[in-house]
PDB file of N, CA and C in Angstrom:
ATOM      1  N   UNK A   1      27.874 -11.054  11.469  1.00  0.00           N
ATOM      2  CA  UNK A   1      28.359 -11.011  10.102  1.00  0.00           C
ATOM      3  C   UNK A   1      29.304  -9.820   9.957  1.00  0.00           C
ATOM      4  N   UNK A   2      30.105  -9.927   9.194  1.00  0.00           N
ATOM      5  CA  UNK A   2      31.205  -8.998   9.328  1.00  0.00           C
ATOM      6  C   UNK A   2      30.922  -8.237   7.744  1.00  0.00           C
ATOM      7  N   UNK A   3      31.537  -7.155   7.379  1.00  0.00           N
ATOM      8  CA  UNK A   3      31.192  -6.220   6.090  1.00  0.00           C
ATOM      9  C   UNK A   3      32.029  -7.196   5.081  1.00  0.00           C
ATOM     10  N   UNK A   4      32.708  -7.893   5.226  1.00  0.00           N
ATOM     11  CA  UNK A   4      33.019  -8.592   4.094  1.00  0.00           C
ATOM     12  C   UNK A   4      32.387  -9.789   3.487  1.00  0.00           C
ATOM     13  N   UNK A   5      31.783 -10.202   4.485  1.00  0.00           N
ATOM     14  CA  UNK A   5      30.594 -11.080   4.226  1.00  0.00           C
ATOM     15  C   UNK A   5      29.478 -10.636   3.815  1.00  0.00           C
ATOM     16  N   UNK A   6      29.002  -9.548   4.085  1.00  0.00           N
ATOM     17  CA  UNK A   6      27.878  -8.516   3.704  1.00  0.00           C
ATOM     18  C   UNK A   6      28.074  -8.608   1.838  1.00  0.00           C
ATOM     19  N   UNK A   7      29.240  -8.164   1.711  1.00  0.00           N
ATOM     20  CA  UNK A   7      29.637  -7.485   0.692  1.00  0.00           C
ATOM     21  C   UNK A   7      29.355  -8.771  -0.391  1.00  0.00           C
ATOM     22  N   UNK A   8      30.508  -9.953  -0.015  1.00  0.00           N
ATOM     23  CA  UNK A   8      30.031 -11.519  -0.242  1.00  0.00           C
ATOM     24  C   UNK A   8      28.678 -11.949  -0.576  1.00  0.00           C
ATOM     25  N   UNK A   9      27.711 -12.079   0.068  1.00  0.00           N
ATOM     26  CA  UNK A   9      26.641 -12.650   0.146  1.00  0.00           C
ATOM     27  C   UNK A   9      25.826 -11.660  -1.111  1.00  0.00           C
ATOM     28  N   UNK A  10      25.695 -10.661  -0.748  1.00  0.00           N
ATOM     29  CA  UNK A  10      24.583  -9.768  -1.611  1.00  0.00           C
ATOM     30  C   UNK A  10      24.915  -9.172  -2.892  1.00  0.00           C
ATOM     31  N   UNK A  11      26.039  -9.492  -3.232  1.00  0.00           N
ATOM     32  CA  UNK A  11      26.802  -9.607  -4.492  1.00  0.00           C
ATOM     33  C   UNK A  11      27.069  -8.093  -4.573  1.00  0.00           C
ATOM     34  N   UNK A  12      27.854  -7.303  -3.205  1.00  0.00           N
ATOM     35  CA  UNK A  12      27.927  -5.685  -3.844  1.00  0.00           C
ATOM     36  C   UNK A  12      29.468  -5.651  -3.444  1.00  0.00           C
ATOM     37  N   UNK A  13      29.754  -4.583  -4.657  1.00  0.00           N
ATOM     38  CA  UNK A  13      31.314  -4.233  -5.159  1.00  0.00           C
ATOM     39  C   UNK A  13      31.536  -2.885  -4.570  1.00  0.00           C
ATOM     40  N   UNK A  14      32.894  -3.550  -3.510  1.00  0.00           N
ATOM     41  CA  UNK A  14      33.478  -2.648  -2.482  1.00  0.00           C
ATOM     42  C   UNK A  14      34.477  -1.771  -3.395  1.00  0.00           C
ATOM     43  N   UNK A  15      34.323  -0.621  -3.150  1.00  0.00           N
ATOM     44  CA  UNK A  15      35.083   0.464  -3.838  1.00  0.00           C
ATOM     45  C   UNK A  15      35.590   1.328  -3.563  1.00  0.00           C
ATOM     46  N   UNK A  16      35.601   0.908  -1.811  1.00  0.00           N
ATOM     47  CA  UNK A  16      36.636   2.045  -0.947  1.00  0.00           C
ATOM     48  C   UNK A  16      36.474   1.418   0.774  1.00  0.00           C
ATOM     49  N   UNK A  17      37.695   1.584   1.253  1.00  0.00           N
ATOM     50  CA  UNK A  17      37.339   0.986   2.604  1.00  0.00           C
ATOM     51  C   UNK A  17      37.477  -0.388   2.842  1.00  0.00           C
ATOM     52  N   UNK A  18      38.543  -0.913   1.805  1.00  0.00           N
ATOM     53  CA  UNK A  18      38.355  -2.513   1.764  1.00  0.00           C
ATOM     54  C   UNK A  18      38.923  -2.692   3.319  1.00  0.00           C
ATOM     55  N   UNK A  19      39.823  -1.954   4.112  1.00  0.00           N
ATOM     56  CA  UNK A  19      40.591  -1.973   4.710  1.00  0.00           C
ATOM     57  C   UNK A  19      39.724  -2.351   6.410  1.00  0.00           C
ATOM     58  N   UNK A  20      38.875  -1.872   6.631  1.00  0.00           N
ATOM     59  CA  UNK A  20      37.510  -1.939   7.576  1.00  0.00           C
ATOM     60  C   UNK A  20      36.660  -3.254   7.133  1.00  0.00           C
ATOM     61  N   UNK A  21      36.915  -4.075   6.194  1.00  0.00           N
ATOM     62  CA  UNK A  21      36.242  -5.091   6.022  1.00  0.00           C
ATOM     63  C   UNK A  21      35.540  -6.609   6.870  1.00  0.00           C
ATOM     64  N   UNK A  22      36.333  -6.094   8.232  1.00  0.00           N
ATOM     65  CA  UNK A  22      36.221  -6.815   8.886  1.00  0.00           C
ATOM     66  C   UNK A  22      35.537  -6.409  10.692  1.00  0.00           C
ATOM     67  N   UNK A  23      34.959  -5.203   9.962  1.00  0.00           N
ATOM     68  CA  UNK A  23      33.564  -4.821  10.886  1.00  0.00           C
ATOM     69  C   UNK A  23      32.488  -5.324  10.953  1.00  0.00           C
ATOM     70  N   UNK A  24      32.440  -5.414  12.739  1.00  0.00           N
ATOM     71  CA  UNK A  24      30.696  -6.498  12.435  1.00  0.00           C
ATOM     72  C   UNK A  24      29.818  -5.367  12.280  1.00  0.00           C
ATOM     73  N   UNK A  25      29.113  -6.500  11.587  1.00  0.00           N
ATOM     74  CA  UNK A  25      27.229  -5.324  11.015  1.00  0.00           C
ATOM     75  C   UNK A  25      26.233  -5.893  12.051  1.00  0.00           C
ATOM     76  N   UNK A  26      25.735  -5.023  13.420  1.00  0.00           N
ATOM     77  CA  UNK A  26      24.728  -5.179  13.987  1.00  0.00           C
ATOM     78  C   UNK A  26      23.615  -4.627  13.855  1.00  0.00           C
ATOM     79  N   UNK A  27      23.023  -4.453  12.318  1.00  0.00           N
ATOM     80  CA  UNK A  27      22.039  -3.687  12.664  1.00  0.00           C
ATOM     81  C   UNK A  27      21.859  -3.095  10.661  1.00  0.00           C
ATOM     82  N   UNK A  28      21.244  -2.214  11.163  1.00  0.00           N
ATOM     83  CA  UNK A  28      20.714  -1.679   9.850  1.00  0.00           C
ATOM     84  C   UNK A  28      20.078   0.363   9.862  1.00  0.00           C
ATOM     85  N   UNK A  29      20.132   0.742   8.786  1.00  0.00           N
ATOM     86  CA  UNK A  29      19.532   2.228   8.973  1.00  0.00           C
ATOM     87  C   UNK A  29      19.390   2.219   7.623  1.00  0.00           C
ATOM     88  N   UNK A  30      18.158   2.514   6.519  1.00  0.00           N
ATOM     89  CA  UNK A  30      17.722   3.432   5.451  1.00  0.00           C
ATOM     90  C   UNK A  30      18.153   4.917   5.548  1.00  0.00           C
ATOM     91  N   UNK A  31      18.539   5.457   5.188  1.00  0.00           N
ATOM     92  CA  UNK A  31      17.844   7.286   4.866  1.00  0.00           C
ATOM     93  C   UNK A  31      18.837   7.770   4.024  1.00  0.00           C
ATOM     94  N   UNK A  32      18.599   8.961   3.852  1.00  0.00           N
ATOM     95  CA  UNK A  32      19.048  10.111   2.959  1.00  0.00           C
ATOM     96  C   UNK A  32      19.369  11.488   3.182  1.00  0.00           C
ATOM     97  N   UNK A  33      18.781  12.021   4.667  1.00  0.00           N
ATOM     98  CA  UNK A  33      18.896  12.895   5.089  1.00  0.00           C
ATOM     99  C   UNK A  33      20.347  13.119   6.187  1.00  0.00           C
ATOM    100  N   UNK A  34      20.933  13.540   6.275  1.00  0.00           N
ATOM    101  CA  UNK A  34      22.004  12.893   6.953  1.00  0.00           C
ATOM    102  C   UNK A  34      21.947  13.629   8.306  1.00  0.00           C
ATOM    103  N   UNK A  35      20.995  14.246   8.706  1.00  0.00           N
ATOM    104  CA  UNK A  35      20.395  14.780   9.764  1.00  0.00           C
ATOM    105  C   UNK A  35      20.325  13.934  10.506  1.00  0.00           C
ATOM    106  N   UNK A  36      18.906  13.406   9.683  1.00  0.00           N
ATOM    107  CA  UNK A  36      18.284  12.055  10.729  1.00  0.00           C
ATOM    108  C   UNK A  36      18.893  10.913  10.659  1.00  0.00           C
ATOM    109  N   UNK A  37      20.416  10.517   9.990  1.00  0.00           N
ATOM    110  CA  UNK A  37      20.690   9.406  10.396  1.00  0.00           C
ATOM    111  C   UNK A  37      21.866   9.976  10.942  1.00  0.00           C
ATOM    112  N   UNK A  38      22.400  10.815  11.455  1.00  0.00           N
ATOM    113  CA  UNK A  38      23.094  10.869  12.536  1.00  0.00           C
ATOM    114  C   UNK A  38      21.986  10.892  14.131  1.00  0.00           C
ATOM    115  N   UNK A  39      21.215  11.316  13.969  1.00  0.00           N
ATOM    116  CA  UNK A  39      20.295  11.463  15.424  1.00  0.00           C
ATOM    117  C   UNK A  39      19.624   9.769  15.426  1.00  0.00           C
ATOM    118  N   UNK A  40      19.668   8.874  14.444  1.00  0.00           N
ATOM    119  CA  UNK A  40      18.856   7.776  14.544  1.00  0.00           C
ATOM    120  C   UNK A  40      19.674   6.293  14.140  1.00  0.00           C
ATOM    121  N   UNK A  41      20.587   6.505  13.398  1.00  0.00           N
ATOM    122  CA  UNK A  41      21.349   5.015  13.115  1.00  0.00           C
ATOM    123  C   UNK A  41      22.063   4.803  14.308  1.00  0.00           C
ATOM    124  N   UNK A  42      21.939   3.372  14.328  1.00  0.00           N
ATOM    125  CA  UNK A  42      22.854   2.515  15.719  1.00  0.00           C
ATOM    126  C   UNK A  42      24.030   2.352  15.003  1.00  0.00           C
ATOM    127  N   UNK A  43      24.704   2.470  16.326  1.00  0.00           N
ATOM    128  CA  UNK A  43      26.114   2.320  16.127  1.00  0.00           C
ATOM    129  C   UNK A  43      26.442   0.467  15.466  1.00  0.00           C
ATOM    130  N   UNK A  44      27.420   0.847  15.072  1.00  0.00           N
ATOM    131  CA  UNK A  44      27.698  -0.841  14.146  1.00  0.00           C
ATOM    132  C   UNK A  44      26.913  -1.270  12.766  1.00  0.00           C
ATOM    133  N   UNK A  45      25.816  -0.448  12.695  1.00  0.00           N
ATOM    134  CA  UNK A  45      24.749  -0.366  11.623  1.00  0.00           C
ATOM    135  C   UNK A  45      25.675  -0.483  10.314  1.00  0.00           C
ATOM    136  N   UNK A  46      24.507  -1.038   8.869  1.00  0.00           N
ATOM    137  CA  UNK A  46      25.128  -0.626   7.594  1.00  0.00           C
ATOM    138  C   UNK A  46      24.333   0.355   7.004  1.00  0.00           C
ATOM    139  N   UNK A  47      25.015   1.535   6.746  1.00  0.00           N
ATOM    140  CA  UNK A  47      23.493   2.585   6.395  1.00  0.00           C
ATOM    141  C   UNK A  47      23.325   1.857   5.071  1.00  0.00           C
ATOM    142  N   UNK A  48      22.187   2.746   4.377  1.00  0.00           N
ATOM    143  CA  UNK A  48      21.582   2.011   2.883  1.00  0.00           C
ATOM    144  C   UNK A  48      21.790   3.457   2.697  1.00  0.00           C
ATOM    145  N   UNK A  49      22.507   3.870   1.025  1.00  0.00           N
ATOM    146  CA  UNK A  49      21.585   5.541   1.036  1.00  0.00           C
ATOM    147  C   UNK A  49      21.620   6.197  -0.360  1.00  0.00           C
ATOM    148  N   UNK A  50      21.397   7.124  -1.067  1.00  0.00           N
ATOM    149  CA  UNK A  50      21.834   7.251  -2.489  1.00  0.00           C
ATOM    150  C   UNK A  50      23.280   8.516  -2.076  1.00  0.00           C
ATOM    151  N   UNK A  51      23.103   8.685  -1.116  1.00  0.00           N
ATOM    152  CA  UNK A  51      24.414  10.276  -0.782  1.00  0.00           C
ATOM    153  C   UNK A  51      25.669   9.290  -1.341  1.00  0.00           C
ATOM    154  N   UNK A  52      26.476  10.521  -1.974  1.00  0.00           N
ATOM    155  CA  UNK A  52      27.742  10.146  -2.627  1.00  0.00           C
ATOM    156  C   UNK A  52      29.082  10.683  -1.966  1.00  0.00           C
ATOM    157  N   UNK A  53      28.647  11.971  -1.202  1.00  0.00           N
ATOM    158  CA  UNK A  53      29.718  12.859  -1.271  1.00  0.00           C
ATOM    159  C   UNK A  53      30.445  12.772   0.211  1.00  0.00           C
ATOM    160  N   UNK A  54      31.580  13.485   0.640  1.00  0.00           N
ATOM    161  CA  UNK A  54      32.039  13.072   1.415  1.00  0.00           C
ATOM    162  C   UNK A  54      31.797  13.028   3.052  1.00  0.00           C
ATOM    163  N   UNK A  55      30.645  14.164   2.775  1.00  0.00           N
ATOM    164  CA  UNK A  55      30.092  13.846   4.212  1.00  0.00           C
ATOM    165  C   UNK A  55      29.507  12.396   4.829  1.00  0.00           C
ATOM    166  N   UNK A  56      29.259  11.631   4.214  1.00  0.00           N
ATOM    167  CA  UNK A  56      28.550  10.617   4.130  1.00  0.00           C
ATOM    168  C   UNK A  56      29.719   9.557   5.361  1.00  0.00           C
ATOM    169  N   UNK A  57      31.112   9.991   4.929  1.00  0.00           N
ATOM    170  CA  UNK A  57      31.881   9.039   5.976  1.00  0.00           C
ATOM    171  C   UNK A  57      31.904   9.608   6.981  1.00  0.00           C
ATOM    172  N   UNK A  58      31.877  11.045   7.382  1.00  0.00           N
ATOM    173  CA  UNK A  58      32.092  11.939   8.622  1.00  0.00           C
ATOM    174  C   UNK A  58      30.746  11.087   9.625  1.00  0.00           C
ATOM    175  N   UNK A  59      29.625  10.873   8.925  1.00  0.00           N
ATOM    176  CA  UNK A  59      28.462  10.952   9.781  1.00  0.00           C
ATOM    177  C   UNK A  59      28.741   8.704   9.993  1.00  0.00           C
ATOM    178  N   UNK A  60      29.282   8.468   9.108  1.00  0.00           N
ATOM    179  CA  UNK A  60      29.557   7.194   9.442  1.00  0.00           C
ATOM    180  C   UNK A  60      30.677   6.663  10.408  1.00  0.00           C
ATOM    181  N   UNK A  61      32.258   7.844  10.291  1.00  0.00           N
ATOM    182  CA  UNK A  61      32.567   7.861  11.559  1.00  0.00           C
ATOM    183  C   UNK A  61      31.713   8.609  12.659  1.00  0.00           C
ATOM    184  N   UNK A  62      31.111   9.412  12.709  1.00  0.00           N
ATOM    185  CA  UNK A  62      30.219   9.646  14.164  1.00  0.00           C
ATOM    186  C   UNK A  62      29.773   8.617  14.662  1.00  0.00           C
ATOM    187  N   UNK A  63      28.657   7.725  14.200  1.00  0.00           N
ATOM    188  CA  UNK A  63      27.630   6.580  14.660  1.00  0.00           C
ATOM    189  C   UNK A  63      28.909   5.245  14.588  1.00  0.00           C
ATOM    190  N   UNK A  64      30.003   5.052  14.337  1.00  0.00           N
ATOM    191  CA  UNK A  64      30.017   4.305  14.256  1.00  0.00           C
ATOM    192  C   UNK A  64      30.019   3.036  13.322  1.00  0.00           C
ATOM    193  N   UNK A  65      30.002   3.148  12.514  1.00  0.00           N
ATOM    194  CA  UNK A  65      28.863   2.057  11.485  1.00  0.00           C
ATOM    195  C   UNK A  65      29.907   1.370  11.249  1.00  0.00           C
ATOM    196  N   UNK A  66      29.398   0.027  11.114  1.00  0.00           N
ATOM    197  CA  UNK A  66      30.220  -0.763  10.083  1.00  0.00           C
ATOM    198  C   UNK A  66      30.701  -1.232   8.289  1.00  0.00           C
ATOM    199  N   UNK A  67      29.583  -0.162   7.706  1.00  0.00           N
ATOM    200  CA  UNK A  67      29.482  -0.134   6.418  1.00  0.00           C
ATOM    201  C   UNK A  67      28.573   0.477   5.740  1.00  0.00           C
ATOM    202  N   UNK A  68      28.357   0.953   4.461  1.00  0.00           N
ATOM    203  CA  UNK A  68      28.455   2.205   4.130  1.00  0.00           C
ATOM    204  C   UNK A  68      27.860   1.715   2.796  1.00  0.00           C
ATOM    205  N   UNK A  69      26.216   1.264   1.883  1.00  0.00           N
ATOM    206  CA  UNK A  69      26.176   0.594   0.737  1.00  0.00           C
ATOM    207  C   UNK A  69      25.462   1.890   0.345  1.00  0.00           C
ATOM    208  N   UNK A  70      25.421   2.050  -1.179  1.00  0.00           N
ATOM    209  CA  UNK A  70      25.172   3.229  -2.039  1.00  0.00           C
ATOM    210  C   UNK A  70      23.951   2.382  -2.959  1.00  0.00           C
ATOM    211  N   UNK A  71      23.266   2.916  -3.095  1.00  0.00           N
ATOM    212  CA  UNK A  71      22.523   2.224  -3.655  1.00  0.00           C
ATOM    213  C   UNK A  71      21.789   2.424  -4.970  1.00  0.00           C
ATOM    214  N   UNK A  72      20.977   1.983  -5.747  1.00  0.00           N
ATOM    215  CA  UNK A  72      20.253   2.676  -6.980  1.00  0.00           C
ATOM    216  C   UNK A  72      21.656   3.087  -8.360  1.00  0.00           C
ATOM    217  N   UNK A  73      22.995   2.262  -8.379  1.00  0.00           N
ATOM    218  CA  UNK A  73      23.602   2.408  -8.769  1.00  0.00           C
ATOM    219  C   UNK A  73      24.949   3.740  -8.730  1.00  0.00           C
ATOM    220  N   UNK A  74      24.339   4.560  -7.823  1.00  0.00           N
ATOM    221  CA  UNK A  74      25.342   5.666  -7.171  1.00  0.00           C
ATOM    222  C   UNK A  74      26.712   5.257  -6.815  1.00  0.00           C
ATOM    223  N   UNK A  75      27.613   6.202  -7.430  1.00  0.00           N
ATOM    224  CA  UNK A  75      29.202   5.712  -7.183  1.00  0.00           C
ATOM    225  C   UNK A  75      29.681   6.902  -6.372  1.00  0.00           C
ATOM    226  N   UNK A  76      30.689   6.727  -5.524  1.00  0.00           N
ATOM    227  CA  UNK A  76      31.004   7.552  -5.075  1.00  0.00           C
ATOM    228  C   UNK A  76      31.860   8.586  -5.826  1.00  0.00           C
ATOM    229  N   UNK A  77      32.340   9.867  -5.387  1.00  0.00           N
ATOM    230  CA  UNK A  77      33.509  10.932  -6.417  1.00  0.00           C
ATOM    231  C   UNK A  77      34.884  10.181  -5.254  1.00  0.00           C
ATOM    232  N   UNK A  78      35.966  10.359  -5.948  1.00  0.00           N
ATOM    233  CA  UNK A  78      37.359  10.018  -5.897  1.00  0.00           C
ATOM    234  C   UNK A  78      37.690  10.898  -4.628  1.00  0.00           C
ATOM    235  N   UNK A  79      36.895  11.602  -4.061  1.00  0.00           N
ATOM    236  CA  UNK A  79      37.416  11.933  -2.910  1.00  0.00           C
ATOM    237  C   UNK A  79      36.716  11.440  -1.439  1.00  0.00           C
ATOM    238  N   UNK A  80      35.583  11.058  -1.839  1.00  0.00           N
ATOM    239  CA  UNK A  80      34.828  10.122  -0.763  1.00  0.00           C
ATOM    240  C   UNK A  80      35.500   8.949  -0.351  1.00  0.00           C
ATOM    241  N   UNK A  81      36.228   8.203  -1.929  1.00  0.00           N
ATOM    242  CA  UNK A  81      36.409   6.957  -1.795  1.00  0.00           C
ATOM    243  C   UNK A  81      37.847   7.195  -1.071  1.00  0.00           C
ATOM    244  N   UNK A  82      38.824   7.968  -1.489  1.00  0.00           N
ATOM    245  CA  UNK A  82      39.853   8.957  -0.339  1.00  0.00           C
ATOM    246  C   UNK A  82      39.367   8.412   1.266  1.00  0.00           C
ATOM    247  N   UNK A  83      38.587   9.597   1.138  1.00  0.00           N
ATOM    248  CA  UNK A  83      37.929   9.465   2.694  1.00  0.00           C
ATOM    249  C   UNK A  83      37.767   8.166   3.521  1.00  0.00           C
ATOM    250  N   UNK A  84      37.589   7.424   2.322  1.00  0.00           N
ATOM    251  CA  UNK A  84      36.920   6.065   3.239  1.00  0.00           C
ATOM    252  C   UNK A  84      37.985   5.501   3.198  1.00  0.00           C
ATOM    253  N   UNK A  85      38.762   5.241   1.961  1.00  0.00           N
ATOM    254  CA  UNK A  85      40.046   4.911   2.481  1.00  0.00           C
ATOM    255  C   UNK A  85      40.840   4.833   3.916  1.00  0.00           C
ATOM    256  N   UNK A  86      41.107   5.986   3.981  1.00  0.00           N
ATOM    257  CA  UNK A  86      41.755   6.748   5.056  1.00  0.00           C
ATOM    258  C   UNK A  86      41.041   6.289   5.787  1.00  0.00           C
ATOM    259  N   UNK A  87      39.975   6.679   6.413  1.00  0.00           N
ATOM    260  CA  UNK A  87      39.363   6.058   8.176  1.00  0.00           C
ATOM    261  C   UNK A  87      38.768   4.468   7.893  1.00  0.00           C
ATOM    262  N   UNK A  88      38.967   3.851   6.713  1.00  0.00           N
ATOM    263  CA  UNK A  88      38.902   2.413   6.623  1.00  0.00           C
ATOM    264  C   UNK A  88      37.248   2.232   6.621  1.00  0.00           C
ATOM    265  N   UNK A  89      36.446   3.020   6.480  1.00  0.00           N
ATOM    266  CA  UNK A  89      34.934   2.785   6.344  1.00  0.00           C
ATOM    267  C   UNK A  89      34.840   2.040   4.799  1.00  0.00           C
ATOM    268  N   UNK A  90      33.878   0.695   5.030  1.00  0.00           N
ATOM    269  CA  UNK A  90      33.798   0.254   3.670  1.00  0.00           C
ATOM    270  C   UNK A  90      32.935   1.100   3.058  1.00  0.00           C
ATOM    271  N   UNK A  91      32.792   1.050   2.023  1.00  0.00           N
ATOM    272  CA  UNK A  91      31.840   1.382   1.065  1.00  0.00           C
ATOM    273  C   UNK A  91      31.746   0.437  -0.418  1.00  0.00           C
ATOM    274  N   UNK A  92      30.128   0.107   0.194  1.00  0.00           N
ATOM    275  CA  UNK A  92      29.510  -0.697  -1.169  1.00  0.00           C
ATOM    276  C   UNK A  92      28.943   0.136  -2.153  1.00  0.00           C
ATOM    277  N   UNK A  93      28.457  -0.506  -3.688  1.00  0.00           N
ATOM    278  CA  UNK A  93      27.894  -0.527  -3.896  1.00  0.00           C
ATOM    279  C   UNK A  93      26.984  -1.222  -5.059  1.00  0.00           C
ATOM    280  N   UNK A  94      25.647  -0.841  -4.833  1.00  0.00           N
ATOM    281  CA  UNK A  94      24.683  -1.856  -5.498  1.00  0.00           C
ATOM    282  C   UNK A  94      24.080  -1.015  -6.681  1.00  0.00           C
ATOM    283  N   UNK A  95      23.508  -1.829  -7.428  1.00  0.00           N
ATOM    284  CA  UNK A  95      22.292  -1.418  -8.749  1.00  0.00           C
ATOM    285  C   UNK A  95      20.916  -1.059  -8.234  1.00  0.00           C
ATOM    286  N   UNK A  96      20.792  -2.334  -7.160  1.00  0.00           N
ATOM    287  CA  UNK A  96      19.235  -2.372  -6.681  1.00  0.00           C
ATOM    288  C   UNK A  96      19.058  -0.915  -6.065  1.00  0.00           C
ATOM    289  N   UNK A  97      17.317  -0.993  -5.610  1.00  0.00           N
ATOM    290  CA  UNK A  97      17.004   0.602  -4.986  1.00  0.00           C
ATOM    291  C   UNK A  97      16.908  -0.076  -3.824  1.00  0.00           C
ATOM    292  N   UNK A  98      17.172   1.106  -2.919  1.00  0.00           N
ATOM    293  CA  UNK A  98      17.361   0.703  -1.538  1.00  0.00           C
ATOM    294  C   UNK A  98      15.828  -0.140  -0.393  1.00  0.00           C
ATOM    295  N   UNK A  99      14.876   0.087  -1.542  1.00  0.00           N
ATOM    296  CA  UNK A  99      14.163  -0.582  -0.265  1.00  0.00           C
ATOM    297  C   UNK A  99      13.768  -1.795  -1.072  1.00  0.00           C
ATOM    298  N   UNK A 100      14.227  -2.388  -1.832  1.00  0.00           N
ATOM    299  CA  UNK A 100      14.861  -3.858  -2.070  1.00  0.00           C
ATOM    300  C   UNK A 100      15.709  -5.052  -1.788  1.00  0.00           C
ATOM    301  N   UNK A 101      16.983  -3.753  -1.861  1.00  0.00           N
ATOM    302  CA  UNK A 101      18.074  -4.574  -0.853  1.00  0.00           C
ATOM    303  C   UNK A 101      17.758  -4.358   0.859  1.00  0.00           C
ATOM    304  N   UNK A 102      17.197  -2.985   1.196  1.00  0.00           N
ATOM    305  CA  UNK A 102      16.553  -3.437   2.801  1.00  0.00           C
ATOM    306  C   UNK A 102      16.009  -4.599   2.744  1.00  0.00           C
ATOM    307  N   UNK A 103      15.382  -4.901   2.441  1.00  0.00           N
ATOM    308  CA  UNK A 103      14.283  -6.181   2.242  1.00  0.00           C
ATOM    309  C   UNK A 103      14.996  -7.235   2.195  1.00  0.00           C
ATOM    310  N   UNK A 104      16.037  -7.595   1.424  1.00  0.00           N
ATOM    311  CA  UNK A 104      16.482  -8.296   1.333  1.00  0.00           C
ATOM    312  C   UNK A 104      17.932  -9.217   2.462  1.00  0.00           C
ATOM    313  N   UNK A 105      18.133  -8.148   2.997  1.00  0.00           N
ATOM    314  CA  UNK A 105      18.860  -8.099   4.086  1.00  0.00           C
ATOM    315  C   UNK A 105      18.004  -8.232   5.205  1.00  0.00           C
ATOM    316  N   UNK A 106      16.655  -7.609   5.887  1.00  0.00           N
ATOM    317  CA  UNK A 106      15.947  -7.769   6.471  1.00  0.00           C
ATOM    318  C   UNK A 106      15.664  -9.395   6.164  1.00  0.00           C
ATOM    319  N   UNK A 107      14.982  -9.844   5.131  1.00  0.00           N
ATOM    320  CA  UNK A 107      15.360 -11.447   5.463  1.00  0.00           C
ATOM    321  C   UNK A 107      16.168 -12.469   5.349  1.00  0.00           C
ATOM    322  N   UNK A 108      17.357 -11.750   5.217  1.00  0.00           N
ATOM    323  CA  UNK A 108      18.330 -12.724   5.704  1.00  0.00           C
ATOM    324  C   UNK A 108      18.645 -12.557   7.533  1.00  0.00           C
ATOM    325  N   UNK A 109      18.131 -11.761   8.393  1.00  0.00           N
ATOM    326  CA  UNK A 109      18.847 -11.514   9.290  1.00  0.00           C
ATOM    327  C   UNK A 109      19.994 -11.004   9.430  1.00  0.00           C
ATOM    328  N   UNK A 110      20.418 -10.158   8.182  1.00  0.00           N
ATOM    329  CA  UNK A 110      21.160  -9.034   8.423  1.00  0.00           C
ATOM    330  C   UNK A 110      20.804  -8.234   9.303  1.00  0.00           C
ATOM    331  N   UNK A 111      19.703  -7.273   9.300  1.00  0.00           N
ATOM    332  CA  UNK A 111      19.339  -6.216   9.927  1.00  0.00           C
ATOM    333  C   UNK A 111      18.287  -6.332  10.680  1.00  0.00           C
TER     334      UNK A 111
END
């Protein structure tokens, strides 16, 4: 499945990064700490997370990822969405709390 289909299916509104939309999603990572999801998300992954700010793409270009959903209604600031711009990382986002839409992606065979 590719991040534009992601984005498609689960009804979440891309708001930076449309440009990367066509990264496959192998995988999945929860967290918040951005510690442990640089030492623990797989590469190609979509993280889930409430972080807004711009570190959030640095650690998403590190691993890799294919997409980037915000969750619990969190928007990003105008310079994240910059950021993602620029290195083409999508970024979603949703209303739901994140271990809902995990769930929900978990049974679709997203993640």
């Amino acid at each position: 499945m590719q991040a534009a289909d992601l984005a498609a299916q689960f009804n979440l509104t891309v708001v930076a990064g449309k440009k990367g939309l066509e990264r496959t999603v192998s995988g999945g990572h929860c967290g918040d700490l951005l510690s442990e999801v640089m030492a623990n998300a797989p590469v190609g992954c979509v993280w889930l997370t409430i972080q807004v700010h711009q570190n959030i793409i640095a650690v998403a270009l590190l691993k890799e990822m294919a997409a980037i959903i915000l969750t619990g209604g969190n928007r990003p600031d105008e310079e994240t969405m910059a950021k993602a711009d620029a290195e083409k990382i999508p970024v979603m986002v949703s209303d739901q709390r994140t271990y809902g839409l995990a769930g929900q992606l978990y049974s679709a065979g997203v993640v």
